[in-house]
PDB file of N, CA and C in Angstrom:
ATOM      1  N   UNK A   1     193.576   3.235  47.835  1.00  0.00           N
ATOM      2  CA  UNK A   1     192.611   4.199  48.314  1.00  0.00           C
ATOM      3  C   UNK A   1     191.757   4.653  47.133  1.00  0.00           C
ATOM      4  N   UNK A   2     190.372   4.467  47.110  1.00  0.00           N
ATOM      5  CA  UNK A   2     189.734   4.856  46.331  1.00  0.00           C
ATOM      6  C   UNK A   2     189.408   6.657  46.168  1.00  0.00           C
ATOM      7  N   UNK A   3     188.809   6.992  45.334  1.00  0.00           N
ATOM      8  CA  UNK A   3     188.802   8.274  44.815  1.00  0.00           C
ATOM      9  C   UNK A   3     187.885   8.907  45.831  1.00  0.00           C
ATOM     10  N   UNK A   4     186.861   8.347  46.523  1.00  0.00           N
ATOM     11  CA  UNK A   4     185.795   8.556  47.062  1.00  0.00           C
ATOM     12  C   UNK A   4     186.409   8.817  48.264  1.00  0.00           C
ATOM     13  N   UNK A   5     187.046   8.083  48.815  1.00  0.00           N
ATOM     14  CA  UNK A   5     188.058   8.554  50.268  1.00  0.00           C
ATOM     15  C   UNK A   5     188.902   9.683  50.084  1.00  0.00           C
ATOM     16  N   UNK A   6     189.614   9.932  49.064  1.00  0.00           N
ATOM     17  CA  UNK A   6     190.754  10.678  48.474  1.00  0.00           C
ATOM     18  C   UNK A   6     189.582  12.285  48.839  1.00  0.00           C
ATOM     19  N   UNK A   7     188.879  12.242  48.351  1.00  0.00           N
ATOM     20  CA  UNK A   7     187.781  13.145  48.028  1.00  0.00           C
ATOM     21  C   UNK A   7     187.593  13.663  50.032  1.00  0.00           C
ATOM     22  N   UNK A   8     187.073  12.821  50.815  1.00  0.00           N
ATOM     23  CA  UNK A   8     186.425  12.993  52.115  1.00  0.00           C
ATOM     24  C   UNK A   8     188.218  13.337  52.606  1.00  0.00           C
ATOM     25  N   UNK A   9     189.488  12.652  52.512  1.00  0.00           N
ATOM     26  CA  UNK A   9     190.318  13.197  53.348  1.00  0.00           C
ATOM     27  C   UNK A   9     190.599  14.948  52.783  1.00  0.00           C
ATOM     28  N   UNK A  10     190.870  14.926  51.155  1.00  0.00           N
ATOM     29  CA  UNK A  10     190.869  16.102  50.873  1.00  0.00           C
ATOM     30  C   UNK A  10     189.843  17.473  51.776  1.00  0.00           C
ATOM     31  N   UNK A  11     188.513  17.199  51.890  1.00  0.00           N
ATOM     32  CA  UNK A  11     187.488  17.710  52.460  1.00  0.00           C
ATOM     33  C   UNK A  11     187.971  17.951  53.468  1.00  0.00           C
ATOM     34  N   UNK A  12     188.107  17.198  54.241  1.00  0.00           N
ATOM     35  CA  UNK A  12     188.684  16.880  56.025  1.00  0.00           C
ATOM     36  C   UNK A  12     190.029  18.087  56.090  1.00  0.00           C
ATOM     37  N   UNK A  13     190.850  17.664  55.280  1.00  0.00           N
ATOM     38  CA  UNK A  13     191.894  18.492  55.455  1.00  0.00           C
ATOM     39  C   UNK A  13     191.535  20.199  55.454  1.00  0.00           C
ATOM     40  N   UNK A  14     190.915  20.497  54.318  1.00  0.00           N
ATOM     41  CA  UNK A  14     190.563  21.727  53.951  1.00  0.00           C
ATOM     42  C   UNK A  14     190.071  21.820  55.327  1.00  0.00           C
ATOM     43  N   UNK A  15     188.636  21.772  55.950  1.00  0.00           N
ATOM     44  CA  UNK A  15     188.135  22.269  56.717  1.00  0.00           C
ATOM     45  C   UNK A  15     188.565  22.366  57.856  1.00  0.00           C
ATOM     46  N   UNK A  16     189.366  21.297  58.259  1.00  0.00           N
ATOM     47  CA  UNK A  16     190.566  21.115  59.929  1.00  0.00           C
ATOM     48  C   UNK A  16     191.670  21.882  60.285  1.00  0.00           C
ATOM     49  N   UNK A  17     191.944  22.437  58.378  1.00  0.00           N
ATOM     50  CA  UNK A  17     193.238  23.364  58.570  1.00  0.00           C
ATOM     51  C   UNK A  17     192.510  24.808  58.511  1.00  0.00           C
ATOM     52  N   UNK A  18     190.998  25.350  58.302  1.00  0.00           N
ATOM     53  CA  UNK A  18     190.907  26.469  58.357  1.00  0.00           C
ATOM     54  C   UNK A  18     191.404  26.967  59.720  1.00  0.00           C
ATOM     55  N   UNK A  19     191.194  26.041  60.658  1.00  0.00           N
ATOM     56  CA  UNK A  19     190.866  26.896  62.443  1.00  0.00           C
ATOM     57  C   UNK A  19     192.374  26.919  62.897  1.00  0.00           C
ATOM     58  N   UNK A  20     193.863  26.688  61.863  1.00  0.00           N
ATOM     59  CA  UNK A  20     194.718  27.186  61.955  1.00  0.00           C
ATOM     60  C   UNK A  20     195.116  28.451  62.388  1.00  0.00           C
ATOM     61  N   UNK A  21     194.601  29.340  61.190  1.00  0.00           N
ATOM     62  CA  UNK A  21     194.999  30.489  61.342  1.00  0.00           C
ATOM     63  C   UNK A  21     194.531  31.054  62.662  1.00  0.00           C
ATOM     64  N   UNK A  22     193.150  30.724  63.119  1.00  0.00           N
ATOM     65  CA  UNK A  22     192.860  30.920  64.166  1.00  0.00           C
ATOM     66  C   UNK A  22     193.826  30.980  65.230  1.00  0.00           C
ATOM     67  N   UNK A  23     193.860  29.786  65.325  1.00  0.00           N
ATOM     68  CA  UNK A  23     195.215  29.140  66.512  1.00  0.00           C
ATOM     69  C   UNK A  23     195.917  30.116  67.040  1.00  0.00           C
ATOM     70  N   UNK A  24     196.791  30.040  65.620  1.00  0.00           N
ATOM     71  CA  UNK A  24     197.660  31.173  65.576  1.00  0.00           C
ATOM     72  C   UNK A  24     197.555  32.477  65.714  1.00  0.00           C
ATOM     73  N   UNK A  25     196.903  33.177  65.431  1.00  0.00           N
ATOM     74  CA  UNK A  25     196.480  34.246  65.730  1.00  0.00           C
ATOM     75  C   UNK A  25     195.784  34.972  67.125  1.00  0.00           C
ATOM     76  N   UNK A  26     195.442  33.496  67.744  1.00  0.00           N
ATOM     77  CA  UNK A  26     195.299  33.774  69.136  1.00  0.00           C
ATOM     78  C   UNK A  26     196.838  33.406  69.972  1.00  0.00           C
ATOM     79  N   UNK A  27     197.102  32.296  69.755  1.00  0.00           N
ATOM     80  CA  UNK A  27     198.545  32.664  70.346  1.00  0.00           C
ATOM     81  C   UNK A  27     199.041  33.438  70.324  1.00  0.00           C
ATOM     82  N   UNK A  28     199.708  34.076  69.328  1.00  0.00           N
ATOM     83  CA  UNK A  28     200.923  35.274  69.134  1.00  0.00           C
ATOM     84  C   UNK A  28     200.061  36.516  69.538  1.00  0.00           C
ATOM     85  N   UNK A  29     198.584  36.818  69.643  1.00  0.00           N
ATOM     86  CA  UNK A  29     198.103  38.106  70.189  1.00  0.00           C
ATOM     87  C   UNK A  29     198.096  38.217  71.661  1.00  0.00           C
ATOM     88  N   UNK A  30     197.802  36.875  72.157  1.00  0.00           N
ATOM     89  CA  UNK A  30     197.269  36.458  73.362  1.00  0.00           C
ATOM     90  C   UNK A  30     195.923  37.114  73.521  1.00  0.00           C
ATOM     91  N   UNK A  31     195.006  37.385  72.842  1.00  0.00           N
ATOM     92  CA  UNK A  31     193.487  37.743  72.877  1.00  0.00           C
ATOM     93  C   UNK A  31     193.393  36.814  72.090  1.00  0.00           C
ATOM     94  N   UNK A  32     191.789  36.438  73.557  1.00  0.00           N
ATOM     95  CA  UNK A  32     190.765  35.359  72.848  1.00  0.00           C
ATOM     96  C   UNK A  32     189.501  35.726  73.006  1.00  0.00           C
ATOM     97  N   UNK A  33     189.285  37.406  73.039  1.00  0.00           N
ATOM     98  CA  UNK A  33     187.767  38.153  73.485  1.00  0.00           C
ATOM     99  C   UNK A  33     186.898  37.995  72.489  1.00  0.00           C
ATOM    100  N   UNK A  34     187.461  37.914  71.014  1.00  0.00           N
ATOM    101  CA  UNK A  34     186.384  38.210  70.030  1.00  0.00           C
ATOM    102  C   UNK A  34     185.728  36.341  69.868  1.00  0.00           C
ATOM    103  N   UNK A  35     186.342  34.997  70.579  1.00  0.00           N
ATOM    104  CA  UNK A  35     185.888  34.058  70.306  1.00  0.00           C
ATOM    105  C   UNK A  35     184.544  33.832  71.666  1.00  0.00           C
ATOM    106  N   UNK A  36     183.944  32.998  70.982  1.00  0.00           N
ATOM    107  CA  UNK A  36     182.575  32.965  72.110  1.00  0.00           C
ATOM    108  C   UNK A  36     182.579  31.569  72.810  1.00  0.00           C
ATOM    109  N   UNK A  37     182.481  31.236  74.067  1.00  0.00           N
ATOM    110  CA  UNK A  37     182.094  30.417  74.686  1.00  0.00           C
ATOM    111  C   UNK A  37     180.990  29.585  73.904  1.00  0.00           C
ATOM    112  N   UNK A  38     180.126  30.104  73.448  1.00  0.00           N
ATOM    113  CA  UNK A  38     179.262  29.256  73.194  1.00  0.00           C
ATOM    114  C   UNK A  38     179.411  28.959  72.079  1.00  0.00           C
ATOM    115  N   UNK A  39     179.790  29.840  71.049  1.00  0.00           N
ATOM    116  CA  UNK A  39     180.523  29.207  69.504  1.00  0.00           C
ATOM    117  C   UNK A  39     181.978  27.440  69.570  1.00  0.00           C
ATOM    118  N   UNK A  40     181.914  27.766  70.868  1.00  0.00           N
ATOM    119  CA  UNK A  40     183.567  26.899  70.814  1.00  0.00           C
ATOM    120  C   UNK A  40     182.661  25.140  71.579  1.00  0.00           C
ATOM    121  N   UNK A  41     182.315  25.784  72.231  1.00  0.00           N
ATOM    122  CA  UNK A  41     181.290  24.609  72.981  1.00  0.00           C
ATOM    123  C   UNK A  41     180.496  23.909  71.945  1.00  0.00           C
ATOM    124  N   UNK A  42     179.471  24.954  71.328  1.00  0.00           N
ATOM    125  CA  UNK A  42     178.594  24.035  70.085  1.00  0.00           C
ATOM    126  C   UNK A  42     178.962  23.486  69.284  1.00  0.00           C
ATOM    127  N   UNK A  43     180.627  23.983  69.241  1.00  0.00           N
ATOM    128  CA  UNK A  43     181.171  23.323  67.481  1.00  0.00           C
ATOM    129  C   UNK A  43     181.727  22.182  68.109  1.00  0.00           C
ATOM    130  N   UNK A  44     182.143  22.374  69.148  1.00  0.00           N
ATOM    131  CA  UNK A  44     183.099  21.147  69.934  1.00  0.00           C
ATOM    132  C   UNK A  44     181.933  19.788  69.945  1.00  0.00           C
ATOM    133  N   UNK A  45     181.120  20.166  70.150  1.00  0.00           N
ATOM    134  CA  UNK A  45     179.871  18.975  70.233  1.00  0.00           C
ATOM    135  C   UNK A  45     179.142  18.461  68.862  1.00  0.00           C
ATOM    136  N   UNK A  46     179.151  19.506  68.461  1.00  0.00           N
ATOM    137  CA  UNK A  46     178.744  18.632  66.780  1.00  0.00           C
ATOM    138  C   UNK A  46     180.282  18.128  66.310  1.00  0.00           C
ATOM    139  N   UNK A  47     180.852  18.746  66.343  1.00  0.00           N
ATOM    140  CA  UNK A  47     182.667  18.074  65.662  1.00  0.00           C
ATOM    141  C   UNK A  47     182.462  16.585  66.555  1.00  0.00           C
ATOM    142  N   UNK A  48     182.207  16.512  67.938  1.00  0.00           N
ATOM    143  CA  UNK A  48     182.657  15.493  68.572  1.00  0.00           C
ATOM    144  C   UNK A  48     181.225  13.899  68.190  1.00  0.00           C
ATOM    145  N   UNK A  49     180.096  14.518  67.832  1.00  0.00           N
ATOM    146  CA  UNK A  49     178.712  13.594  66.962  1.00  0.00           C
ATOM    147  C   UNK A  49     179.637  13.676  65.929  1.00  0.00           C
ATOM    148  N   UNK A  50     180.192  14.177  64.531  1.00  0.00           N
ATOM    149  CA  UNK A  50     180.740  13.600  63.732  1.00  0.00           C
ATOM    150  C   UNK A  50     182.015  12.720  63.579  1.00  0.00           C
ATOM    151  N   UNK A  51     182.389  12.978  65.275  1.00  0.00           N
ATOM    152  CA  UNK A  51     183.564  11.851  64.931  1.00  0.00           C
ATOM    153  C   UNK A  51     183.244  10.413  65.499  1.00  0.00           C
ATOM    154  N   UNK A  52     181.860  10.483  66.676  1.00  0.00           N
ATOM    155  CA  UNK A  52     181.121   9.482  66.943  1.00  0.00           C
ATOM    156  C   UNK A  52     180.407   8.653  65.186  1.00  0.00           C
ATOM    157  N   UNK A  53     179.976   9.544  64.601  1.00  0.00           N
ATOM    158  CA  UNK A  53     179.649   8.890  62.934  1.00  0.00           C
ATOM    159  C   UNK A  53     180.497   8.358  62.911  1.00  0.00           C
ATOM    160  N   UNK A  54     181.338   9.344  62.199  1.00  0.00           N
ATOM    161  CA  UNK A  54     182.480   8.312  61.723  1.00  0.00           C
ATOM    162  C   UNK A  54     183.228   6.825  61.738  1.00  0.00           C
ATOM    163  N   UNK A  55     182.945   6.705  63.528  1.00  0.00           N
ATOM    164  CA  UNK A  55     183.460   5.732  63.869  1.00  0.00           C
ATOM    165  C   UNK A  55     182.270   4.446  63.623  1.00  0.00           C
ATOM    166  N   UNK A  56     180.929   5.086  64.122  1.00  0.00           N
ATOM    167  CA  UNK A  56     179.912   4.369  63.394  1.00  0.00           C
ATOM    168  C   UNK A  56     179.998   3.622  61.951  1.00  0.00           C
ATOM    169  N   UNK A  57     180.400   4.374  61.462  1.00  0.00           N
ATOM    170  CA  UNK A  57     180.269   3.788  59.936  1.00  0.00           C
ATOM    171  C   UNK A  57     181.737   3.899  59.250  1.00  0.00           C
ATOM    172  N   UNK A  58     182.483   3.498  60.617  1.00  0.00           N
ATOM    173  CA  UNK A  58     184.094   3.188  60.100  1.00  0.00           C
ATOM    174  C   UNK A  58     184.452   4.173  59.049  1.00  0.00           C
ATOM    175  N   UNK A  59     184.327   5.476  59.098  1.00  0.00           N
ATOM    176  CA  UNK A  59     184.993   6.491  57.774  1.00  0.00           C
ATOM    177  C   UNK A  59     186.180   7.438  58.150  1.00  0.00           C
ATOM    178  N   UNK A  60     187.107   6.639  57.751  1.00  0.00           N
ATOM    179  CA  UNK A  60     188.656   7.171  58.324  1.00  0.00           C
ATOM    180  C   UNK A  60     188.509   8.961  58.348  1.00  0.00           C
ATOM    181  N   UNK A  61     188.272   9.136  56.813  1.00  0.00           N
ATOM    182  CA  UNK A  61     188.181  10.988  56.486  1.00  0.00           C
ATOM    183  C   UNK A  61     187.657  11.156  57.544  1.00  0.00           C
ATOM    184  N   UNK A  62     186.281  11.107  57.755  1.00  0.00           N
ATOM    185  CA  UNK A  62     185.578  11.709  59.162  1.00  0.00           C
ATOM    186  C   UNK A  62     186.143  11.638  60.421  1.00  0.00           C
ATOM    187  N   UNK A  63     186.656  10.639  60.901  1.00  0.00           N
ATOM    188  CA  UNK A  63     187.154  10.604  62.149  1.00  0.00           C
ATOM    189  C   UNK A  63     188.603  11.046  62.007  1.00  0.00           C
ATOM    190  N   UNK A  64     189.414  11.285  61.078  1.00  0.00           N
ATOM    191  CA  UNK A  64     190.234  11.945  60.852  1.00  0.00           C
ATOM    192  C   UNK A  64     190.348  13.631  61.013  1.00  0.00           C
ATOM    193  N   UNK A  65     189.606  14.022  60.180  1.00  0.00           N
ATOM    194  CA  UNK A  65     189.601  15.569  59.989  1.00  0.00           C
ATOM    195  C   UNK A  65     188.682  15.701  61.660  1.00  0.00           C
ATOM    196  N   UNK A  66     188.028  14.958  61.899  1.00  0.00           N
ATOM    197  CA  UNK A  66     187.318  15.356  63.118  1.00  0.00           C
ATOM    198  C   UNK A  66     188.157  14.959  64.623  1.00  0.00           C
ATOM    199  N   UNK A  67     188.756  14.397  64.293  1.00  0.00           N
ATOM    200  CA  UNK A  67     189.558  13.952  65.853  1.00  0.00           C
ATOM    201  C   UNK A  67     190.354  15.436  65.693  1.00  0.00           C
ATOM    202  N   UNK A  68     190.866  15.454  64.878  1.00  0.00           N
ATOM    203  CA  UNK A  68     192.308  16.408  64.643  1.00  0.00           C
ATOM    204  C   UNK A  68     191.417  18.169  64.989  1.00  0.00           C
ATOM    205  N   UNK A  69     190.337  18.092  64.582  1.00  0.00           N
ATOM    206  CA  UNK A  69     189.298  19.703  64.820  1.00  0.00           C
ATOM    207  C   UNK A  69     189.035  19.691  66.129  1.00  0.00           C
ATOM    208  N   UNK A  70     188.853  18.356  67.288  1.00  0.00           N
ATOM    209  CA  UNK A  70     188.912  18.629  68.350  1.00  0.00           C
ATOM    210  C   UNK A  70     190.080  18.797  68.851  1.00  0.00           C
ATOM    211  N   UNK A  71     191.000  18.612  68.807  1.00  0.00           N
ATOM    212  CA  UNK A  71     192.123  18.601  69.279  1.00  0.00           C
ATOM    213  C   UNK A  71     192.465  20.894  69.009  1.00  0.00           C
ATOM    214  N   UNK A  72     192.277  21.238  67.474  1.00  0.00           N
ATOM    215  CA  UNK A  72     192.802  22.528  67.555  1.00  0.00           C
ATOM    216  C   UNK A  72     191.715  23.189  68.396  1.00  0.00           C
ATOM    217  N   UNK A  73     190.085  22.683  68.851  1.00  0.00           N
ATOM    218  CA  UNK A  73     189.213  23.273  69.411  1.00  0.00           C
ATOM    219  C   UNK A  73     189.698  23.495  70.658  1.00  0.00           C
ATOM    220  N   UNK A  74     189.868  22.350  71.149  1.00  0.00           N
ATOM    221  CA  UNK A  74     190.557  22.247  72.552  1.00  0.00           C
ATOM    222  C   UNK A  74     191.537  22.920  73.073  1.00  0.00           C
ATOM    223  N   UNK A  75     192.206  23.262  72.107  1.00  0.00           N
ATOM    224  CA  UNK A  75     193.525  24.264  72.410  1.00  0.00           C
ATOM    225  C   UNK A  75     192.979  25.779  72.179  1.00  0.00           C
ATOM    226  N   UNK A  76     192.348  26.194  71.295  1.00  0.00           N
ATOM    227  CA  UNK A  76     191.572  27.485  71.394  1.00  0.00           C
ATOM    228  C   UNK A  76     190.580  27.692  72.778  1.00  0.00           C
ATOM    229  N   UNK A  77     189.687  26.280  72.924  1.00  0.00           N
ATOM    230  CA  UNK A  77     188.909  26.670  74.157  1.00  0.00           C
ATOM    231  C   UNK A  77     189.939  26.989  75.175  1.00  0.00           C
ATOM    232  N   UNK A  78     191.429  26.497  75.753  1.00  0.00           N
ATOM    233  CA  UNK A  78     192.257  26.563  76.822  1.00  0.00           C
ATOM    234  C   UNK A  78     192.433  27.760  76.378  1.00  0.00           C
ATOM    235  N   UNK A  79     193.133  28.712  75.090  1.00  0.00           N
ATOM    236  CA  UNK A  79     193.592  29.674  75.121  1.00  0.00           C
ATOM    237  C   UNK A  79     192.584  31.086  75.143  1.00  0.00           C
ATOM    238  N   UNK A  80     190.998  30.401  74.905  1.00  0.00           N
ATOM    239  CA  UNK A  80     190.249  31.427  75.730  1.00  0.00           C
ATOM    240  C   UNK A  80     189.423  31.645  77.199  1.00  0.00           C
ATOM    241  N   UNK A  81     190.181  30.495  77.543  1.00  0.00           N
ATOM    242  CA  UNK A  81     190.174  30.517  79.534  1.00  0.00           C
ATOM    243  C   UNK A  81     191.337  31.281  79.853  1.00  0.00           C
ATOM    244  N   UNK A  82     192.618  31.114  79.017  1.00  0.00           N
ATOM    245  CA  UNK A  82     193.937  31.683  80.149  1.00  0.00           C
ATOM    246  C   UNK A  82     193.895  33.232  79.255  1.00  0.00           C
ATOM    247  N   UNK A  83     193.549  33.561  78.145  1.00  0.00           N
ATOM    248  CA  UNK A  83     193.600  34.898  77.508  1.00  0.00           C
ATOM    249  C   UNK A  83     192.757  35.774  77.530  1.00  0.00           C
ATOM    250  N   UNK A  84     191.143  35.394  78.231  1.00  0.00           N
ATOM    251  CA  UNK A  84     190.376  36.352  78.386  1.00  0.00           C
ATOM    252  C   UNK A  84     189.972  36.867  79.788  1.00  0.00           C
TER     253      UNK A  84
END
């Protein structure tokens, strides 16, 4: 693995694990009032064009950190249908 990948998964990671705390913090409160419909929707759609790139131009980091951001999106968007 070159340094240049090492670099984009590092990136990927950082930014995929911020919406952790999120997660969490909506689970264990069960409030999901302060997140926005339309914040969760827009990010879900640009996250989901960068993992379409990615796959475009075969870049593991990208479709990595980005498959895995839809996946915690997806679970925040469900937990602000059943919590708000």
């Amino acid at each position: 693995m070159d340094a240049v990948t090492i670099l984009g998964l590092a990136a990927g990671f950082l930014t995929t694990t911020s919406f952790l705390p999120q997660v969490v913090k909506t689970w264990k409160t069960r409030s999901a009032h302060d997140l926005s419909y339309g914040m969760i929707v827009l990010f879900l759609s640009g996250i989901g064009l960068w993992f379409l790139y990615g796959v475009q131009i075969q870049s593991l980091p990208i479709m990595l950190a980005n498959a895995l951001t839809i996946v915690l999106l997806f679970i925040l968007f469900g937990m602000k249908i059943r919590y708000s």
